[in-house]
N, C-alpha and C. Protein backbone atom coordinates (compact mmCIF):
# COMPACT_ATOMS: atom_id res chain seq x y z
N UNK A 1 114.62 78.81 80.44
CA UNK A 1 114.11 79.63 81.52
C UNK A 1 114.42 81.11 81.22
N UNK A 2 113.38 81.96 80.80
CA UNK A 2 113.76 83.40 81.09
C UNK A 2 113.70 84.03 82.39
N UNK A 3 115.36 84.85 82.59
CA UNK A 3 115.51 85.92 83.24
C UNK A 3 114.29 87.10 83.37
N UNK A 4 113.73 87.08 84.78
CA UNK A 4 112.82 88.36 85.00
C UNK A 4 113.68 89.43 85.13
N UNK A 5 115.02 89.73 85.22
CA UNK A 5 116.18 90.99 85.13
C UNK A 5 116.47 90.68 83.71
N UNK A 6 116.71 92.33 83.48
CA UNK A 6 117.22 92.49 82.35
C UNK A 6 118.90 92.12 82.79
N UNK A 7 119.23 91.98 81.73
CA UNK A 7 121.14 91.17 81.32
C UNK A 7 121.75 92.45 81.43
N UNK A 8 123.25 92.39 81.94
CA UNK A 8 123.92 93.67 82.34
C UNK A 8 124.45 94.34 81.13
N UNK A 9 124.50 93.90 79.35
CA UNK A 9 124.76 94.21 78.33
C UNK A 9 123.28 95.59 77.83
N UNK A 10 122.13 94.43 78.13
CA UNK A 10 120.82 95.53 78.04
C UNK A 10 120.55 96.90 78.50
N UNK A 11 121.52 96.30 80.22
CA UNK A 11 121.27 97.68 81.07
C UNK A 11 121.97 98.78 80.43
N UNK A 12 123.12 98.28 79.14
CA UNK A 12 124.15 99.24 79.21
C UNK A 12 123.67 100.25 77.94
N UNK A 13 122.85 99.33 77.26
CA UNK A 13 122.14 100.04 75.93
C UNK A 13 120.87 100.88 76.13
N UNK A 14 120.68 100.82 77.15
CA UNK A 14 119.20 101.39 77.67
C UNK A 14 119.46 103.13 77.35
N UNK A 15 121.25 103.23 78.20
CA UNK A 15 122.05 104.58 77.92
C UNK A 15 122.12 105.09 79.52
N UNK A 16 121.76 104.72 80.30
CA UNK A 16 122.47 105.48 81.65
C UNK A 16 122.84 106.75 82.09
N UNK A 17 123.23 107.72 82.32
CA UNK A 17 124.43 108.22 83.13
C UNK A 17 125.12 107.73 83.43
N UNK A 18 124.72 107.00 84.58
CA UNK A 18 126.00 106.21 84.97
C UNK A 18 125.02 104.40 85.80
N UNK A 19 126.09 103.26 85.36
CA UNK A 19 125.22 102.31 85.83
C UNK A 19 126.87 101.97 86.55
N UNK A 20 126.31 101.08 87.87
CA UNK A 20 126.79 100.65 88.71
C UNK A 20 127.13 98.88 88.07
N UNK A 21 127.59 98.45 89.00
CA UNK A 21 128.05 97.14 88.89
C UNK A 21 126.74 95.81 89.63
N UNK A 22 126.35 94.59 89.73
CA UNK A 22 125.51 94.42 90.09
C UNK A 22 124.07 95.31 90.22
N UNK A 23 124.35 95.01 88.92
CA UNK A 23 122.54 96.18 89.14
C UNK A 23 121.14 95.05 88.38
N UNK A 24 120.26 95.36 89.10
CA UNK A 24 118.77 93.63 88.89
C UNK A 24 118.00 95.01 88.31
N UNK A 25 117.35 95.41 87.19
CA UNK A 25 116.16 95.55 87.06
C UNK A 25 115.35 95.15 86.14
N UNK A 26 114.26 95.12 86.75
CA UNK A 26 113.27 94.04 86.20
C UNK A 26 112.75 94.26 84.61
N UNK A 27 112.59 93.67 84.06
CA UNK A 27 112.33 93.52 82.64
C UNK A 27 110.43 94.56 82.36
N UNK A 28 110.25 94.54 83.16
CA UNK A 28 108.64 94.46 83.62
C UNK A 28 108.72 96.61 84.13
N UNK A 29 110.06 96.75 84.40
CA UNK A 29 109.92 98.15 85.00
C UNK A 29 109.99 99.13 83.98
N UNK A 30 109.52 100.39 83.62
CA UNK A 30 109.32 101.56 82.79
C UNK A 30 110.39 102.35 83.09
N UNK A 31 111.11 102.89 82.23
CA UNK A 31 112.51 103.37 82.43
C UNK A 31 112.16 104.68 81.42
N UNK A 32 112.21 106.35 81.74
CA UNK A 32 112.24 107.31 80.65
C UNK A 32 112.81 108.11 80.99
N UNK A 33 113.66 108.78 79.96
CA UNK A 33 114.88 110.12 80.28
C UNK A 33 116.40 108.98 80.82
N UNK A 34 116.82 107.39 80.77
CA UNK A 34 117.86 107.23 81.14
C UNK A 34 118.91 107.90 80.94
N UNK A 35 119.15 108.91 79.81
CA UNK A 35 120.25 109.69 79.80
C UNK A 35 120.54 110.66 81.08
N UNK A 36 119.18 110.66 82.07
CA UNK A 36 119.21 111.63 83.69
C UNK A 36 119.20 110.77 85.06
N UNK A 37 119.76 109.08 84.41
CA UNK A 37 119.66 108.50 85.90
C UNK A 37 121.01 107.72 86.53
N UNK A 38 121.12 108.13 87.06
CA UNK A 38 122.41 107.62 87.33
C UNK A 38 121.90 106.37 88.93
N UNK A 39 122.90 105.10 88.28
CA UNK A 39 122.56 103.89 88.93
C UNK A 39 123.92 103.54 89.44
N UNK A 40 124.17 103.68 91.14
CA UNK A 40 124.93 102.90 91.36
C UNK A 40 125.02 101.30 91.51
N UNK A 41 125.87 100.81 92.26
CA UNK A 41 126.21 99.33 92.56
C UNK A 41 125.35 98.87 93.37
N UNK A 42 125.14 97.34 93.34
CA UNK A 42 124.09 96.55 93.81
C UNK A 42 122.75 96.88 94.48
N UNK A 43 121.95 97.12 93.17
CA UNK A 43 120.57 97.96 93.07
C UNK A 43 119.86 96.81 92.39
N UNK A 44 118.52 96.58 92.99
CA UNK A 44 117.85 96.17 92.37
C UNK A 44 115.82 97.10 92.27
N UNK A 45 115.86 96.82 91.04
CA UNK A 45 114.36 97.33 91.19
C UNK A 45 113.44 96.21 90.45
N UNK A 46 112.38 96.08 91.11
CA UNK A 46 111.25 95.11 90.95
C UNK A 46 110.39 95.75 89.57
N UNK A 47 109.43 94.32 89.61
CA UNK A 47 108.20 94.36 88.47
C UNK A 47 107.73 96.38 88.68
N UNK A 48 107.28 96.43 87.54
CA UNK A 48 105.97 97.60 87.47
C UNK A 48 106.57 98.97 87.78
N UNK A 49 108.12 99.03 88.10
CA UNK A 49 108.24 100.25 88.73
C UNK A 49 109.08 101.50 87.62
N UNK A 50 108.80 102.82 88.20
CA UNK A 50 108.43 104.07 87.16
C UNK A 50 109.88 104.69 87.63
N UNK A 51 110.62 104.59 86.63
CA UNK A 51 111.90 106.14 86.61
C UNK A 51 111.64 106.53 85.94
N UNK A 52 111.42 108.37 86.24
CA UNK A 52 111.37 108.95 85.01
C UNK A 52 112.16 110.11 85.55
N UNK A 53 112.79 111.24 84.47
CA UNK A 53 113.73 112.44 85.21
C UNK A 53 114.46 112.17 85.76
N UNK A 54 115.15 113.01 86.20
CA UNK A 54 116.61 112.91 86.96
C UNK A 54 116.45 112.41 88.27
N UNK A 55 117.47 110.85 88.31
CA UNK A 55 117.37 110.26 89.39
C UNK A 55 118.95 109.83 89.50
N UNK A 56 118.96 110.21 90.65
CA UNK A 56 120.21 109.50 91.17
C UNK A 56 120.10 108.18 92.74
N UNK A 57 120.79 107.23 91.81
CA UNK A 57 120.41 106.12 92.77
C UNK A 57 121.61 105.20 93.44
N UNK A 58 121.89 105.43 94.47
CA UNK A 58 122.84 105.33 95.08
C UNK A 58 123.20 104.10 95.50
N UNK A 59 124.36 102.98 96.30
CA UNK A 59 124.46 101.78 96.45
C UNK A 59 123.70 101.23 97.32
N UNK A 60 123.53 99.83 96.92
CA UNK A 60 122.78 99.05 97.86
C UNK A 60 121.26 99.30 98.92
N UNK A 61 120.50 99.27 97.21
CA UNK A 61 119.09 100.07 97.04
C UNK A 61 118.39 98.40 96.39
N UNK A 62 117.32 98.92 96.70
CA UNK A 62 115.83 97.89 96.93
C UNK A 62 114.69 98.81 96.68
N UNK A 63 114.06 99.06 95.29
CA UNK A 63 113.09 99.42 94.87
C UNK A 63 112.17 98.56 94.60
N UNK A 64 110.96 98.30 95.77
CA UNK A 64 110.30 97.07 95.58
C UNK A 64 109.12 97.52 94.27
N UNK A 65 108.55 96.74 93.71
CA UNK A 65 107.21 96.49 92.97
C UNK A 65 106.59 97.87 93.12
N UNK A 66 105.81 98.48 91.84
CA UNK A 66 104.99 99.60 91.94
C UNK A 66 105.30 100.60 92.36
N UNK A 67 106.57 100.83 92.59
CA UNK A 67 107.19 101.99 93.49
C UNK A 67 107.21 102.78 92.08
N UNK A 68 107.09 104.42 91.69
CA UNK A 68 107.72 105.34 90.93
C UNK A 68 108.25 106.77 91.58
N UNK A 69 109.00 106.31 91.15
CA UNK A 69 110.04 107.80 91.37
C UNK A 69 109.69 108.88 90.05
N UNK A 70 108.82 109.99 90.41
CA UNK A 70 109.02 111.13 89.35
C UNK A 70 109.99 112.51 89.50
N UNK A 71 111.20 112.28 89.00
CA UNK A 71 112.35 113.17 89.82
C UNK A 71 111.82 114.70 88.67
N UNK A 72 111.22 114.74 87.48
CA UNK A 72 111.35 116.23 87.04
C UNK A 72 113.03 116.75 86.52
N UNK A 73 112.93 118.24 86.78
CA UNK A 73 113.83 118.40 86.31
C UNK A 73 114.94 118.70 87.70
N UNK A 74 114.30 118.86 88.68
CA UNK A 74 115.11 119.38 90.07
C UNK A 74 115.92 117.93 90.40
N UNK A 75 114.95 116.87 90.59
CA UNK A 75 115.56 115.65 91.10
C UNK A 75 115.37 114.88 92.22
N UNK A 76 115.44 113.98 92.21
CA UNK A 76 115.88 112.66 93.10
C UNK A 76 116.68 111.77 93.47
N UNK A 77 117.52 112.08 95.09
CA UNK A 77 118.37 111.36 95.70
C UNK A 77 118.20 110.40 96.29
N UNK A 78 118.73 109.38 95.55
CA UNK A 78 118.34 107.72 97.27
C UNK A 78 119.64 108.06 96.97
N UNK A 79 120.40 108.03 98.76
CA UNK A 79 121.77 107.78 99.21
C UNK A 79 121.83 106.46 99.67
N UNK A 80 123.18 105.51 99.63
CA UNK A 80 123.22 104.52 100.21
C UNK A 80 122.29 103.60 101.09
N UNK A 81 122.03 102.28 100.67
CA UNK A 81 121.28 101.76 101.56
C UNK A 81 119.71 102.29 101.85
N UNK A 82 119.24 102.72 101.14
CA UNK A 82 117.76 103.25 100.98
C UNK A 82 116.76 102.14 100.21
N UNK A 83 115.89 101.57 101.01
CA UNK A 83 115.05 100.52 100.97
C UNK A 83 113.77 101.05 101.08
N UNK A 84 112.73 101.08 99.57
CA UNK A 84 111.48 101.59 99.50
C UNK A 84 110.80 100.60 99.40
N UNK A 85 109.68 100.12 99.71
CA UNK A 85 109.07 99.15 99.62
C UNK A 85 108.11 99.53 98.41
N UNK A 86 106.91 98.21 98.28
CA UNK A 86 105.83 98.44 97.23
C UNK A 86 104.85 99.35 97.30
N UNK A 87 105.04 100.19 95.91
CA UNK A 87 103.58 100.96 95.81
C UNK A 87 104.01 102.29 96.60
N UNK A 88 105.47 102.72 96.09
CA UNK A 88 105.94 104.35 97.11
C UNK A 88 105.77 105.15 95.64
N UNK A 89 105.08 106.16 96.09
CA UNK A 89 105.40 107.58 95.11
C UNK A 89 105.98 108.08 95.41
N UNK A 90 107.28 109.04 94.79
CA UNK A 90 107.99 110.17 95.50
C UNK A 90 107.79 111.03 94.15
N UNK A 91 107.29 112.18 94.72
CA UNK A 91 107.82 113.51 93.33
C UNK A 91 108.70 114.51 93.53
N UNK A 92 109.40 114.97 92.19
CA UNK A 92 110.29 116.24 93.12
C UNK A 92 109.33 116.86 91.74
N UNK A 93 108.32 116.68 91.17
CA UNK A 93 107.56 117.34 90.75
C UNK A 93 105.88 117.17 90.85
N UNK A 94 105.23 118.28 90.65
CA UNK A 94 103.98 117.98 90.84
C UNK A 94 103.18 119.36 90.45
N UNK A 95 101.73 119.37 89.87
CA UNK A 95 100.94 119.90 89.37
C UNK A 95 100.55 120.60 90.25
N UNK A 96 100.13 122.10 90.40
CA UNK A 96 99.39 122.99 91.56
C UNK A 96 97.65 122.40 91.22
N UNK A 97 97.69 122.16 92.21
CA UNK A 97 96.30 122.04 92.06
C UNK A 97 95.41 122.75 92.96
N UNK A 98 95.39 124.17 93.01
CA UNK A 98 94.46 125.32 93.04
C UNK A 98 93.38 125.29 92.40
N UNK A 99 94.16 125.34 91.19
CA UNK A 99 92.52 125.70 90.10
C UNK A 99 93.27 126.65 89.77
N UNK A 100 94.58 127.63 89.88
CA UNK A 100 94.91 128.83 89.37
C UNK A 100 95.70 128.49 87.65
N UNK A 101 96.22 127.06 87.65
CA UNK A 101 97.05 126.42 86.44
C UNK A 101 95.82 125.46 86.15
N UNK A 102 96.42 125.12 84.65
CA UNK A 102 96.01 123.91 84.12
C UNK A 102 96.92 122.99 84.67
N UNK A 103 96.29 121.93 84.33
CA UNK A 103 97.19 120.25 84.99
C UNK A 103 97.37 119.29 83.45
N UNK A 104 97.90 118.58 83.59
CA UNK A 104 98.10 117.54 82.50
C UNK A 104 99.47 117.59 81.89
N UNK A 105 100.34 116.50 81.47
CA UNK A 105 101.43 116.22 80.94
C UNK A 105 100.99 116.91 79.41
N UNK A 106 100.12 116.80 79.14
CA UNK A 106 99.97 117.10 77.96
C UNK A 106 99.30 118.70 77.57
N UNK A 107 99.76 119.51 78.95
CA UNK A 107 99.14 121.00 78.59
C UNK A 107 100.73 121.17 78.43
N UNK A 108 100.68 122.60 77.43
CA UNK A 108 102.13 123.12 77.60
C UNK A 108 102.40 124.17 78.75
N UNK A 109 103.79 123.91 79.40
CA UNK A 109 104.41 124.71 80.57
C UNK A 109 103.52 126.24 80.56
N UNK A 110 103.34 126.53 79.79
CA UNK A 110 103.11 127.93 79.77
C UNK A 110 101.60 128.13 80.71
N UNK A 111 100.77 127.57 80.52
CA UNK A 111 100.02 127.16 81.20
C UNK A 111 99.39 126.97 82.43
N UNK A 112 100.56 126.17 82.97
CA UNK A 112 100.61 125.47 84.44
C UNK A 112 101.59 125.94 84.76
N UNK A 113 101.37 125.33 86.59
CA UNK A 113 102.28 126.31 87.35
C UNK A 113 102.64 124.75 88.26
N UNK A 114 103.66 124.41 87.79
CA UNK A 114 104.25 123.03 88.42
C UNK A 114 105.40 123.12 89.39
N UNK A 115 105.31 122.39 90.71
CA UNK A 115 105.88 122.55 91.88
C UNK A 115 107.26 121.46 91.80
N UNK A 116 108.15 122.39 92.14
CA UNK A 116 108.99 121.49 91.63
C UNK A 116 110.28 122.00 92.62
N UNK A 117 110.71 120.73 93.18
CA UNK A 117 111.85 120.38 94.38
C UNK A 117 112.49 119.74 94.74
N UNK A 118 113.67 119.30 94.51
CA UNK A 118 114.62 118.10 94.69
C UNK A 118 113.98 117.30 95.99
N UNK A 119 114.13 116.18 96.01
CA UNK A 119 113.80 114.98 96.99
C UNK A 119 114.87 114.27 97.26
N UNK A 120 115.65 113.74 98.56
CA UNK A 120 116.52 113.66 98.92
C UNK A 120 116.10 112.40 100.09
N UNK A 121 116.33 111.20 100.15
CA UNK A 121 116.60 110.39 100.61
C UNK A 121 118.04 109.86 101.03
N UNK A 122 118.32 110.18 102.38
CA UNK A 122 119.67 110.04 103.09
C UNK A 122 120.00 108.86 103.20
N UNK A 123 120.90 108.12 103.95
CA UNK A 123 121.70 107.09 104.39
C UNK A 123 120.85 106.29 105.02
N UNK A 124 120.52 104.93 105.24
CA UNK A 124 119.81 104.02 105.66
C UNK A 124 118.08 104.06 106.23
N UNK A 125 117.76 105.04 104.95
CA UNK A 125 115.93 105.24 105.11
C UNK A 125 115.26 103.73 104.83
N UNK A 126 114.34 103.67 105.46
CA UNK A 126 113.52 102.96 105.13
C UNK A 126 112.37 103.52 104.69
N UNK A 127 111.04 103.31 103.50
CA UNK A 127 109.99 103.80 103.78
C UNK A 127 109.02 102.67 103.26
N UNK A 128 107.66 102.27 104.11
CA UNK A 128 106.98 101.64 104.42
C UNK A 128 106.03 101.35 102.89
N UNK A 129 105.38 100.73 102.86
CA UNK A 129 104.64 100.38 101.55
C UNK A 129 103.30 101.31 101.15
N UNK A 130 103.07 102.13 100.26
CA UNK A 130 101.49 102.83 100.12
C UNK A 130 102.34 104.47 100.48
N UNK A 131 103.65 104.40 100.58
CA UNK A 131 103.66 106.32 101.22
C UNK A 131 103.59 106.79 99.73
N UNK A 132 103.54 108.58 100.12
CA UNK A 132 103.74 109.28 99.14
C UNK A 132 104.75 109.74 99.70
N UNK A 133 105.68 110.86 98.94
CA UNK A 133 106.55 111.73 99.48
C UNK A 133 106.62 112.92 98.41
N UNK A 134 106.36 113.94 98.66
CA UNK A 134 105.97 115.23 97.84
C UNK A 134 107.24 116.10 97.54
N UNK A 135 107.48 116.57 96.63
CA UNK A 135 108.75 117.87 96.40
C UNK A 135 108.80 118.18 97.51
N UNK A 136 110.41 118.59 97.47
CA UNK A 136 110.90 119.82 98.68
C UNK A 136 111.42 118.77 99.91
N UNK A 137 110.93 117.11 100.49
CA UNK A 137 111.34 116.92 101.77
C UNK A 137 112.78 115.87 100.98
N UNK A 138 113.23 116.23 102.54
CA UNK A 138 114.41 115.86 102.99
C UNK A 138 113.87 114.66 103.84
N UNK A 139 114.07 113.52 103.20
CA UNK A 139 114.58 112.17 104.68
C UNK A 139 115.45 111.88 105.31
N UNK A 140 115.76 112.24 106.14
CA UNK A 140 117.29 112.50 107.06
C UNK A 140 117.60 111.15 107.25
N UNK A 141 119.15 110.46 107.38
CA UNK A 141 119.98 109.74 107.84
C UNK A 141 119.15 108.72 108.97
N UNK A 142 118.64 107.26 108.41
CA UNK A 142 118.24 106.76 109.36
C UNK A 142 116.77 106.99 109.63
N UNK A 143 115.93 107.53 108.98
CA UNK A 143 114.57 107.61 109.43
C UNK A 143 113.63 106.40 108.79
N UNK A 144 113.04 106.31 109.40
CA UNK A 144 111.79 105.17 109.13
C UNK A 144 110.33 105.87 108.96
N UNK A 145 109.73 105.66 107.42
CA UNK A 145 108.73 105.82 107.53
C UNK A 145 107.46 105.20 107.57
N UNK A 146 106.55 104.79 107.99
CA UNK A 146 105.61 103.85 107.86
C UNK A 146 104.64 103.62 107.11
N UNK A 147 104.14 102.61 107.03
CA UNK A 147 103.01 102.57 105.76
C UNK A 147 101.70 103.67 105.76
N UNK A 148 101.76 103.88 103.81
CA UNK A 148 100.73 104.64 104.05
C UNK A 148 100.76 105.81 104.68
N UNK A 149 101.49 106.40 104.41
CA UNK A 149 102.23 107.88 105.02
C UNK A 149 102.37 109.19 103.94
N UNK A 150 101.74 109.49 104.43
CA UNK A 150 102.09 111.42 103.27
C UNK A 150 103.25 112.30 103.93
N UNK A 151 104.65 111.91 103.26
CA UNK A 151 105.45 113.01 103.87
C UNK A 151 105.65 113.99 102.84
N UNK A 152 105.15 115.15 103.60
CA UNK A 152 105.12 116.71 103.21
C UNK A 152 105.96 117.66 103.51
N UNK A 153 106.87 117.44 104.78
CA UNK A 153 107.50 118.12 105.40
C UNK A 153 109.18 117.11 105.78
N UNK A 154 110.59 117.96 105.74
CA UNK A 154 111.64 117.35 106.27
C UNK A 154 111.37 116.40 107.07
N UNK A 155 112.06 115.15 107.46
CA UNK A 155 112.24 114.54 109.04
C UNK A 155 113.31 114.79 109.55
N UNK A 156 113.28 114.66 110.79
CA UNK A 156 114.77 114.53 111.95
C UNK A 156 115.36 112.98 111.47
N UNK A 157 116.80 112.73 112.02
CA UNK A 157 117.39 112.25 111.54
C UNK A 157 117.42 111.38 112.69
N UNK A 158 117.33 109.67 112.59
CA UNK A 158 117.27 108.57 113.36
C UNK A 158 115.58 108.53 114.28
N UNK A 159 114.60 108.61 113.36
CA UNK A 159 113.82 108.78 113.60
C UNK A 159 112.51 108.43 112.97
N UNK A 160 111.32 107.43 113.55
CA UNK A 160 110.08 106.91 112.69
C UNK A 160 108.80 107.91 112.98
N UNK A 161 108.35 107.74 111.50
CA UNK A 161 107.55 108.41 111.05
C UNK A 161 106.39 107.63 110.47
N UNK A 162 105.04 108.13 110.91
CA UNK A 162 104.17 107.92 110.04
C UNK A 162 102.52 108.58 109.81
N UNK A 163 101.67 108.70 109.38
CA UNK A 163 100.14 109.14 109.07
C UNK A 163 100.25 109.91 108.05
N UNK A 164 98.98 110.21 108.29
CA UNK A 164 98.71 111.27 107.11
C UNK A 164 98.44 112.75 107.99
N UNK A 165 99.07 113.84 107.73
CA UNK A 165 100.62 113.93 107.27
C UNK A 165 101.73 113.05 108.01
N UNK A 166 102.75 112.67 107.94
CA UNK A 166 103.58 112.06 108.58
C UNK A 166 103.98 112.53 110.07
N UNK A 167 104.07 112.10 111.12
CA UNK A 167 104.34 112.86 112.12
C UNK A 167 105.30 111.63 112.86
N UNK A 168 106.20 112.53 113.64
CA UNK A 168 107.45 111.46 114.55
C UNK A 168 106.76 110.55 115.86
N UNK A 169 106.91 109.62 115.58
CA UNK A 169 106.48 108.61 116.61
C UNK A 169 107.33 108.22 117.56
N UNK A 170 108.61 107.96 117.36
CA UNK A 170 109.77 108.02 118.33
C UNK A 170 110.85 108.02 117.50
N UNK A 171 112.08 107.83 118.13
CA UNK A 171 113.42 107.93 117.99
C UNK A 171 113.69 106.22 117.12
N UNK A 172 114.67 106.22 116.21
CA UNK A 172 115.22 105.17 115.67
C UNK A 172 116.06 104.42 116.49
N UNK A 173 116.54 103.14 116.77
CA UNK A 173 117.85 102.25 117.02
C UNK A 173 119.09 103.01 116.13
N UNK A 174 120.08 103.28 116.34
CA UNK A 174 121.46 103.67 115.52
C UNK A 174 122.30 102.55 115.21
N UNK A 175 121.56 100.95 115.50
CA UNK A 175 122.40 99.91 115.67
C UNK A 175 122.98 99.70 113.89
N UNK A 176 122.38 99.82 113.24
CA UNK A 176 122.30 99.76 111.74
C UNK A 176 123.79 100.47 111.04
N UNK A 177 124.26 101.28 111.94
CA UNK A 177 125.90 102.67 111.46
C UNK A 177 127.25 101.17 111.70
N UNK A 178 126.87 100.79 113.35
CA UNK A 178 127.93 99.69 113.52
C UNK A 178 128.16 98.36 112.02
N UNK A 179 126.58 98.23 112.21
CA UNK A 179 126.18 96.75 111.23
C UNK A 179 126.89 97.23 109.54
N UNK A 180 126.88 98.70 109.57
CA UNK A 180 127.64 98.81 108.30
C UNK A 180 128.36 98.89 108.28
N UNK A 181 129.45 99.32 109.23
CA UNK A 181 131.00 98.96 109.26
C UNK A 181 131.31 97.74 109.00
N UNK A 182 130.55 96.80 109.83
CA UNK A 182 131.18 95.41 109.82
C UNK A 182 130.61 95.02 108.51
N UNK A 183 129.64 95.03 107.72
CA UNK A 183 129.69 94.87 106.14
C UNK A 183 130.30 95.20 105.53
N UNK A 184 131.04 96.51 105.83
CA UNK A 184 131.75 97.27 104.39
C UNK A 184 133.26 96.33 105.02
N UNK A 185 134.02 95.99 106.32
CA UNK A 185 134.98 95.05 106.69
C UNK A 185 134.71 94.00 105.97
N UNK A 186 134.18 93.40 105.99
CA UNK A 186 133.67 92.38 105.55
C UNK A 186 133.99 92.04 104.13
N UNK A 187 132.85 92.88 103.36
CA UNK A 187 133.27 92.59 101.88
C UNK A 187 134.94 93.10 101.05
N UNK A 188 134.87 93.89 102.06
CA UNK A 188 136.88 93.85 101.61
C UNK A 188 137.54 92.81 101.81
N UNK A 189 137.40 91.97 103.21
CA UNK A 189 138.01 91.12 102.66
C UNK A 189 137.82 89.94 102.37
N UNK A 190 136.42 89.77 101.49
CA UNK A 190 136.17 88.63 100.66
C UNK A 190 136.75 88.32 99.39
């Protein structure tokens, strides 16, 4: 029977920054620049999915199927407990597309005029399947975004989001802060 995760010896030759302990990723996922990603503890990422640039990926993360992260050179934060579902783009880079630059990976910098902004995913985000998320936003602590969502702009913190552009639909539950105490109790003393 073959393993659809790569073996934790593989993960270690890939070259890292830094890899966490319990870490699943899929044999099937595209991995470039690992010398800029740093992987904490019990992470898993699914079939098909894109790291590239500086990513930092924090504990007890769920990168479902088709999801890519393009962090650039500014970057990308998932903090703790950040659950993306299938088919999320996030960039902390991206091409102007005016018409004033050229576009393409394959024009040189000099050229183009590429937008570029750290992306920051806080403490127990969720985001819905089909979003984008563009340079520059902040997902605050606790927000929910919904499927199929263009976030362009910061969110408030304990709070769901969704359309095109993303806009606040109501306030979050905070029940999720307790439920992690009693997990992090918990696995201490298992």
């Amino acid at each position: 029977m073959i393993n659809s995760f790569r073996e934790y010896g593989e993960l270690r030759e890939i070259g890292f920054r830094k890899l966490g302990r319990n870490v699943l990723i899929s044999r099937k996922a595209s991995i470039y620049n690992p010398e800029k990603i740093e992987i904490g503890s019990n992470v898993r990422i699914d079939d098909f999915c894109i790291l590239s640039g500086k990513l930092r990926i924090g504990n007890y993360i769920h990168i479902a199927a088709y999801t890519s992260l393009c962090g650039g050179k500014k970057g990308i934060v998932l903090e703790d407990y950040v659950n993306l579902s299938r088919k999320i783009e996030i960039f902390a880079v991206s091409d102007d597309f005016s018409g004033a630059s050229m576009t393409s990976p394959m024009i040189p910098d000099q050229y183009k005029n590429l937008v570029e902004a750290r992306v920051v995913l806080e403490k127990h985000v969720i985001v819905g399947p089909g979003t984008v998320v563009l340079p520059g936003v902040t997902i605050r602590e606790g927000s929910a975004i919904g499927a199929l969502s263009l976030v362009n702009r910061s969110t408030e913190e304990w709070s769901i989001y969704a359309g095109i552009p993303a806009k606040k639909i109501k306030e979050r539950k905070k029940r999720i802060i307790a439920l992690e105490k009693k997990f992090l109790r918990e696995m201490l003393n298992a």
